[in-house]
C-alpha atoms as a PDB file:
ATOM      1  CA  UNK A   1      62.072  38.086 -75.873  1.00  0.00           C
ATOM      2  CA  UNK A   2      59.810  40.378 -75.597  1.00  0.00           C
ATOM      3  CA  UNK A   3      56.524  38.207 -75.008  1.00  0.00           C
ATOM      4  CA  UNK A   4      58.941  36.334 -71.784  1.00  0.00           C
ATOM      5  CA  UNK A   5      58.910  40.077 -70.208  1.00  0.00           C
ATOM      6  CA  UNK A   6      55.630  40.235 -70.852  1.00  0.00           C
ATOM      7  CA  UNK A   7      54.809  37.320 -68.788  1.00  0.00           C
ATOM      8  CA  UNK A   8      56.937  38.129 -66.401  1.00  0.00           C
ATOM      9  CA  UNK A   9      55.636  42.034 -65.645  1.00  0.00           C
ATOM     10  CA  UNK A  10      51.555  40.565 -65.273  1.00  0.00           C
ATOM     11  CA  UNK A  11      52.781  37.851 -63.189  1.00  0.00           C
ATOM     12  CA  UNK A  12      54.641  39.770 -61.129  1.00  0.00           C
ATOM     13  CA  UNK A  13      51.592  42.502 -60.986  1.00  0.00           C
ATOM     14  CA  UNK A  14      49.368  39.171 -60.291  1.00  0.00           C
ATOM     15  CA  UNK A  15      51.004  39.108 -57.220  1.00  0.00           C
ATOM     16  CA  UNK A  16      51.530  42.606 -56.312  1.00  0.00           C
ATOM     17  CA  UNK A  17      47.111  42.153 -56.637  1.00  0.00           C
ATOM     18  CA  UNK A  18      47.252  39.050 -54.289  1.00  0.00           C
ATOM     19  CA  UNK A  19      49.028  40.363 -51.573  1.00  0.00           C
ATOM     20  CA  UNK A  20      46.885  43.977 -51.707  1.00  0.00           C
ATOM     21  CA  UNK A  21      44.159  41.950 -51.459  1.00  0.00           C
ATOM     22  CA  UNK A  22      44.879  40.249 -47.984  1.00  0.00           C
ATOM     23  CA  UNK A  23      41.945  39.597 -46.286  1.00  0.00           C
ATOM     24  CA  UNK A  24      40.837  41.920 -43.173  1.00  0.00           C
ATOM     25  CA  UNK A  25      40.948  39.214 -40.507  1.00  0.00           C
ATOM     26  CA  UNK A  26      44.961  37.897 -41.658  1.00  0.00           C
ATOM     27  CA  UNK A  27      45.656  42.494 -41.759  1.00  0.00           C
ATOM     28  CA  UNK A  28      44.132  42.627 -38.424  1.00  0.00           C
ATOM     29  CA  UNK A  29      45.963  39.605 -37.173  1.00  0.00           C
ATOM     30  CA  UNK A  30      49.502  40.963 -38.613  1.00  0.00           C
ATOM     31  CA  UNK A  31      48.437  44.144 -37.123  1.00  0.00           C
ATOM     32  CA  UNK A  32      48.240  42.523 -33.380  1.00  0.00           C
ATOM     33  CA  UNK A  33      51.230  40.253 -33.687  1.00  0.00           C
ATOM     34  CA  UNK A  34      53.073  43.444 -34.651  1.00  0.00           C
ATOM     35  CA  UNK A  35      51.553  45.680 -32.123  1.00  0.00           C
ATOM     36  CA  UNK A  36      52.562  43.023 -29.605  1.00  0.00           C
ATOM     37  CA  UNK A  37      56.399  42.844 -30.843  1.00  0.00           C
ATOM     38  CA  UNK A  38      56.683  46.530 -31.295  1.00  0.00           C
ATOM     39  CA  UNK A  39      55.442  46.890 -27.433  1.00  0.00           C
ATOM     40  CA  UNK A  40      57.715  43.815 -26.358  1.00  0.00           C
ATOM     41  CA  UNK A  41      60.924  45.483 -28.100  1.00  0.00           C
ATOM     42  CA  UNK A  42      59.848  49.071 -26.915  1.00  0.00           C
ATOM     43  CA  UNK A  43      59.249  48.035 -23.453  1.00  0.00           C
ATOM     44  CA  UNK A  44      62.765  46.017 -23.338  1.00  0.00           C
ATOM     45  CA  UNK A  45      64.893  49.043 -24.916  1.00  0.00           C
ATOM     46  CA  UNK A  46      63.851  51.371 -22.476  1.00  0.00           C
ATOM     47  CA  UNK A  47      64.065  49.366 -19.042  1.00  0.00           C
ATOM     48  CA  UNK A  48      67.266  48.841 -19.871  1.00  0.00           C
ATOM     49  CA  UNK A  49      68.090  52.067 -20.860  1.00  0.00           C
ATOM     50  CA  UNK A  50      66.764  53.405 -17.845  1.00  0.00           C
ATOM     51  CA  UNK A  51      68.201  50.487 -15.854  1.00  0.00           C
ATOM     52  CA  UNK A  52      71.617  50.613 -16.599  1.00  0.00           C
ATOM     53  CA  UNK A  53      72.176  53.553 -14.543  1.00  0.00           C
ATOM     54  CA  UNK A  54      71.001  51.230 -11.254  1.00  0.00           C
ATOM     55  CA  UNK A  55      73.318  48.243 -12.484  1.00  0.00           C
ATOM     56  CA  UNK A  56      76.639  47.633 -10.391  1.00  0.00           C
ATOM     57  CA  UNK A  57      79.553  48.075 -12.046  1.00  0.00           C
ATOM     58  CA  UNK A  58      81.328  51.142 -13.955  1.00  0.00           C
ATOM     59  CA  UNK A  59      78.182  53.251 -15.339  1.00  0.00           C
ATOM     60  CA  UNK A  60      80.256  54.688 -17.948  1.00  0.00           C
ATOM     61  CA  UNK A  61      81.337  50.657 -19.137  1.00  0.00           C
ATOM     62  CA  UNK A  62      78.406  49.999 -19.247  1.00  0.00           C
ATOM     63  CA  UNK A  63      76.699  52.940 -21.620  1.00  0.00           C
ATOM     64  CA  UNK A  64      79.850  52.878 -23.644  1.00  0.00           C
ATOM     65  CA  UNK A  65      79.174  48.809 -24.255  1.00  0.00           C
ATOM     66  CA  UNK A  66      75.522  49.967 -24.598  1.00  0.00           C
ATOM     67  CA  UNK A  67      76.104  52.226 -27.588  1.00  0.00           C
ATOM     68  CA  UNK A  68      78.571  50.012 -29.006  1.00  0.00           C
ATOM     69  CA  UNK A  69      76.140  47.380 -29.307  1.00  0.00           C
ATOM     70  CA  UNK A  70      73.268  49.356 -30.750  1.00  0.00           C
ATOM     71  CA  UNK A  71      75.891  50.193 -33.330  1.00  0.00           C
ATOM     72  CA  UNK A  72      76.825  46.886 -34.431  1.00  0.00           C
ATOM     73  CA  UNK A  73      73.158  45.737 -34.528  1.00  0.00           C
ATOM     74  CA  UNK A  74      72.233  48.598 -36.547  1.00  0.00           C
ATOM     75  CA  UNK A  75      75.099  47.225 -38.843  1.00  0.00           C
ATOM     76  CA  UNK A  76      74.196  43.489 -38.695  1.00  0.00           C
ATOM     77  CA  UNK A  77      70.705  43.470 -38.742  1.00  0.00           C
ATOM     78  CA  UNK A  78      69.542  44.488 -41.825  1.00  0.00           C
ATOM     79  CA  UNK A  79      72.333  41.624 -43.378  1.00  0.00           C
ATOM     80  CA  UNK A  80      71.155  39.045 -40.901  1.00  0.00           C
ATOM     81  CA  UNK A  81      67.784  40.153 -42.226  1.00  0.00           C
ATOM     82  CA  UNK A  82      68.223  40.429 -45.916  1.00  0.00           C
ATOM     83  CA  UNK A  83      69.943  36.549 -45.635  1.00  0.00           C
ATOM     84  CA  UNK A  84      67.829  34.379 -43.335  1.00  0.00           C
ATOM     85  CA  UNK A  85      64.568  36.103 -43.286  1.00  0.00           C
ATOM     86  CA  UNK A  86      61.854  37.501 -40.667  1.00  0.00           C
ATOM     87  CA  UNK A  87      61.775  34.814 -38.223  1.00  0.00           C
ATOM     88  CA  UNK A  88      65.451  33.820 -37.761  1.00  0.00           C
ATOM     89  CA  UNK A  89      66.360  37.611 -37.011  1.00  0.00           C
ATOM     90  CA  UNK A  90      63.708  37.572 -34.146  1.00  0.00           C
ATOM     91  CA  UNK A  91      65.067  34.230 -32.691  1.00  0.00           C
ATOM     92  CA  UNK A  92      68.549  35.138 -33.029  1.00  0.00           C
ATOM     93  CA  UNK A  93      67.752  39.011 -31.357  1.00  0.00           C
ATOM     94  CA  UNK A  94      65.615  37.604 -28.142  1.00  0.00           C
ATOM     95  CA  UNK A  95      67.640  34.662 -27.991  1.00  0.00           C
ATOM     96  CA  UNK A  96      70.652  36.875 -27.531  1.00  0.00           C
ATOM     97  CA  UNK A  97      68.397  40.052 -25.358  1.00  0.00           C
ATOM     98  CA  UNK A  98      67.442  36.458 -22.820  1.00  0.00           C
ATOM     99  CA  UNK A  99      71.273  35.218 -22.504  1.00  0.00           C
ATOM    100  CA  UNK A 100      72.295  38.650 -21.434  1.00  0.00           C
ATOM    101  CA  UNK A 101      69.465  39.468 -19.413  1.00  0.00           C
ATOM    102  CA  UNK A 102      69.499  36.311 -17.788  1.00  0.00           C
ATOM    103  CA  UNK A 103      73.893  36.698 -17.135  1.00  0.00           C
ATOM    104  CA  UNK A 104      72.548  40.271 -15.588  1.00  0.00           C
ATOM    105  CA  UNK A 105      69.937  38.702 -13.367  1.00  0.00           C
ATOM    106  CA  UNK A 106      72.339  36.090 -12.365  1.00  0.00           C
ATOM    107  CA  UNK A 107      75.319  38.212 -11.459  1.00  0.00           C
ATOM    108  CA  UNK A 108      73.277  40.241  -9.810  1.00  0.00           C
ATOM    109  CA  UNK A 109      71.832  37.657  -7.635  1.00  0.00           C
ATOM    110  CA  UNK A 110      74.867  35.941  -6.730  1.00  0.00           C
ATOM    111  CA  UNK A 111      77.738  38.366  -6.278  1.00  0.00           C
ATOM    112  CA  UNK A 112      75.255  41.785  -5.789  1.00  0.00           C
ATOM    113  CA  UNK A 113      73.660  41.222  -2.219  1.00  0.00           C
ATOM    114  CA  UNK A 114      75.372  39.972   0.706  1.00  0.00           C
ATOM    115  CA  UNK A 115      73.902  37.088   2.157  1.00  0.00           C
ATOM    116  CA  UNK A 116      73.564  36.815   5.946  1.00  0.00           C
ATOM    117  CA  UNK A 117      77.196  35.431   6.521  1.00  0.00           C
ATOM    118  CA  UNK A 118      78.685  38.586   4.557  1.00  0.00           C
ATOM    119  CA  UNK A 119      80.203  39.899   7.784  1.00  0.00           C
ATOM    120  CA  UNK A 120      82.623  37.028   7.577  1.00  0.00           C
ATOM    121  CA  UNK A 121      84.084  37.917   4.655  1.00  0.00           C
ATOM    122  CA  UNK A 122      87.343  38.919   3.788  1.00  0.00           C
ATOM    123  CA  UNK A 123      88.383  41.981   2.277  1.00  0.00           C
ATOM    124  CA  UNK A 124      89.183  39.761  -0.667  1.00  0.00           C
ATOM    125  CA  UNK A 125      86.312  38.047  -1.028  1.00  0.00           C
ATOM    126  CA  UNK A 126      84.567  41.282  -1.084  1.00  0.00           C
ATOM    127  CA  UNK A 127      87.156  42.832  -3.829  1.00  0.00           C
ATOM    128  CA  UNK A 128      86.337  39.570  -5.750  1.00  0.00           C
ATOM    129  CA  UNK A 129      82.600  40.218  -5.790  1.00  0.00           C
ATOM    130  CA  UNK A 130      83.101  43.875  -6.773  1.00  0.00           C
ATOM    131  CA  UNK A 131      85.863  42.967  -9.634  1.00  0.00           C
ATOM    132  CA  UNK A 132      82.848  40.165 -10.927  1.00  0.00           C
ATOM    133  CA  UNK A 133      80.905  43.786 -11.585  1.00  0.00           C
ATOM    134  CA  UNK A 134      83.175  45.507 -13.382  1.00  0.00           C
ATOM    135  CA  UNK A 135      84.530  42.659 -15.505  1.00  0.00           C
ATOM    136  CA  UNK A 136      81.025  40.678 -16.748  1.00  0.00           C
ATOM    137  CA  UNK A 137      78.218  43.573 -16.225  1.00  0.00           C
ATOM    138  CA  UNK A 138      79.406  45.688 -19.432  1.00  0.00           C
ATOM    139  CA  UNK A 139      79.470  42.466 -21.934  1.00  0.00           C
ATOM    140  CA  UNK A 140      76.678  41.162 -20.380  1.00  0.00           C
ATOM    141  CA  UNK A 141      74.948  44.805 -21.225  1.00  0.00           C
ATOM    142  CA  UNK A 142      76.254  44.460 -24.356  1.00  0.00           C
ATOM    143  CA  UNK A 143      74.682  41.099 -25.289  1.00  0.00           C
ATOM    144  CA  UNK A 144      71.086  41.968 -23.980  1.00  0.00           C
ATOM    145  CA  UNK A 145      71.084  45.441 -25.631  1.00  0.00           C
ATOM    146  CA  UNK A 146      72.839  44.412 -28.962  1.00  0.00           C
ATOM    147  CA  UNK A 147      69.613  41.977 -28.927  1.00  0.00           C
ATOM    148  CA  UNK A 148      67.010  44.247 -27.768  1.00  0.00           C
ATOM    149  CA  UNK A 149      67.954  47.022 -30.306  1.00  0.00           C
ATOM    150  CA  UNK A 150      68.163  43.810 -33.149  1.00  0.00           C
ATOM    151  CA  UNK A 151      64.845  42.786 -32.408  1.00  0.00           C
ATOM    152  CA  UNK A 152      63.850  46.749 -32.273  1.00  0.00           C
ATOM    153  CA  UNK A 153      65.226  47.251 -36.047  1.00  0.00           C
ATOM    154  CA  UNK A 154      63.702  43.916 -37.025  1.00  0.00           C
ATOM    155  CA  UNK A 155      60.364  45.134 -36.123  1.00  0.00           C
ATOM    156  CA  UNK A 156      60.611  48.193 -38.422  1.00  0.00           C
ATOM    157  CA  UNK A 157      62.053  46.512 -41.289  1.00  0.00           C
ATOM    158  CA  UNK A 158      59.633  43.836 -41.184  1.00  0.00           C
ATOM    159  CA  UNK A 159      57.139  47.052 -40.997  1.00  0.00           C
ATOM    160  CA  UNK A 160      58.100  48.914 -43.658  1.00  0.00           C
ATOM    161  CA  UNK A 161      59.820  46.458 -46.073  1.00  0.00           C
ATOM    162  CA  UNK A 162      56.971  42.793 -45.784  1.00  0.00           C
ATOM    163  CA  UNK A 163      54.019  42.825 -48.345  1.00  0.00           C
ATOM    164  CA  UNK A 164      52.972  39.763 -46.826  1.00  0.00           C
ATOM    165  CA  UNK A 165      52.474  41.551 -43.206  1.00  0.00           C
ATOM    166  CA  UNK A 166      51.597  44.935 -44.275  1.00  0.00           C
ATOM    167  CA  UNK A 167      50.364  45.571 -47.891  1.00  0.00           C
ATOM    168  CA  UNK A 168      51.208  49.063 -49.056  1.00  0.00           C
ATOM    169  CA  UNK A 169      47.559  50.664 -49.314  1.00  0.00           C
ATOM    170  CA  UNK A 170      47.485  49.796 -45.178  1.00  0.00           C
ATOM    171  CA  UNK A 171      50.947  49.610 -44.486  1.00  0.00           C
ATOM    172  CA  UNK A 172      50.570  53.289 -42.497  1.00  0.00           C
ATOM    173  CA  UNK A 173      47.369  52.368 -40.870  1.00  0.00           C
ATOM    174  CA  UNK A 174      49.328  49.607 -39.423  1.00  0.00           C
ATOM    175  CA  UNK A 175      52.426  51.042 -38.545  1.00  0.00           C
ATOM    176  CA  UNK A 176      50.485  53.978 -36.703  1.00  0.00           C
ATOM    177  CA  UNK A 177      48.504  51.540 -34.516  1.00  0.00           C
ATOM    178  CA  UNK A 178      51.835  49.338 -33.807  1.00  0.00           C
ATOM    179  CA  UNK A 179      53.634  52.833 -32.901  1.00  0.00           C
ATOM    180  CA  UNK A 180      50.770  53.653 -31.167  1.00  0.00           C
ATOM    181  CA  UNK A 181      50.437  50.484 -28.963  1.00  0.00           C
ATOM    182  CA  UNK A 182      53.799  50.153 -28.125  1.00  0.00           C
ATOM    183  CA  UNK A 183      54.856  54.199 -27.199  1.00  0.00           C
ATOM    184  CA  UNK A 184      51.371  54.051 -25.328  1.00  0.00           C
ATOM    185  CA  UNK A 185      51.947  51.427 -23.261  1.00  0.00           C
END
């Protein structure tokens, strides 16, 4: 019993070694493709932030759906996470940041400005445009935010928590230049 927990404690340290000693050019590499999700993620959360205030619709909808959603993808991320792994949380956060920003662009662009026949429209037509605001812009903030802010947590679990992308001995070398890269930018 005692030889089997052996064997398992030096293989386990055998790999602990392996992973410490990743290579310069793959630490570098991590170190970029990190940087470069860190800046995406940073980038997104704070246009949007800064953008809802300039969307049409009810402002306070749409913070209120904002927070909401940063709540439940603080909740669900680290389970999403923990159960299908580093990749699959990324695809599933900008999959769902893209649908919503995409519903924003296209709301906007089809019921925000009035095209050049607007002046024939009737004062329903023009209470139907302004009801498509205030009925889709706050979900659609939700969805895009609720991904933003999963792909935001993702990057700092995969940070802090991934041997394989940051080995402990380097881990806050890394995580400075990725913090650095993307508040800098």
């Amino acid at each position: 019993m005692q030889a089997s927990d052996t064997e398992t404690q030096s293989s386990s340290t055998a790999e602990k070694k392996e992973v410490a000693k990743m290579s310069d050019a793959r630490f570098y590499r991590n170190a970029l493709q990190m940087a470069i999700m860190w800046t995406a993620v940073c980038f997104s959360t704070y246009l949007l932030h800064f953008q809802l205030k300039y969307l049409r619709g009810d402002i306070f909808a749409n913070n209120n759906y904002s927070a909401i959603s940063d709540f439940i993808a603080v909740l669900s991320c680290g389970v999403i996470y923990n159960k299908f792994g580093l990749k699959a949380t990324y695809h599933a956060a900008f999959v769902s940041g893209l649908i919503g920003a995409l519903g924003i662009l296209y709301l906007e662009q089809t019921y925000g400005t009035p095209s050049t026949g607007s002046a024939s429209l009737t004062a329903a037509e023009l209470q139907y445009r302004q009801n498509m605001f205030y009925s889709y812009m706050p979900w659609l903030c939700f969805v895009a935010k609720f991904g933003i802010a999963m792909a935001f947590l993702n990057s700092y679990y995969a940070s802090f928590t991934e041997e394989n992308i940051f080995p402990i001995e380097r881990r806050a070398t890394a995580i400075g230049i990725c913090n650095f890269c993307a508040r800098g930018l």
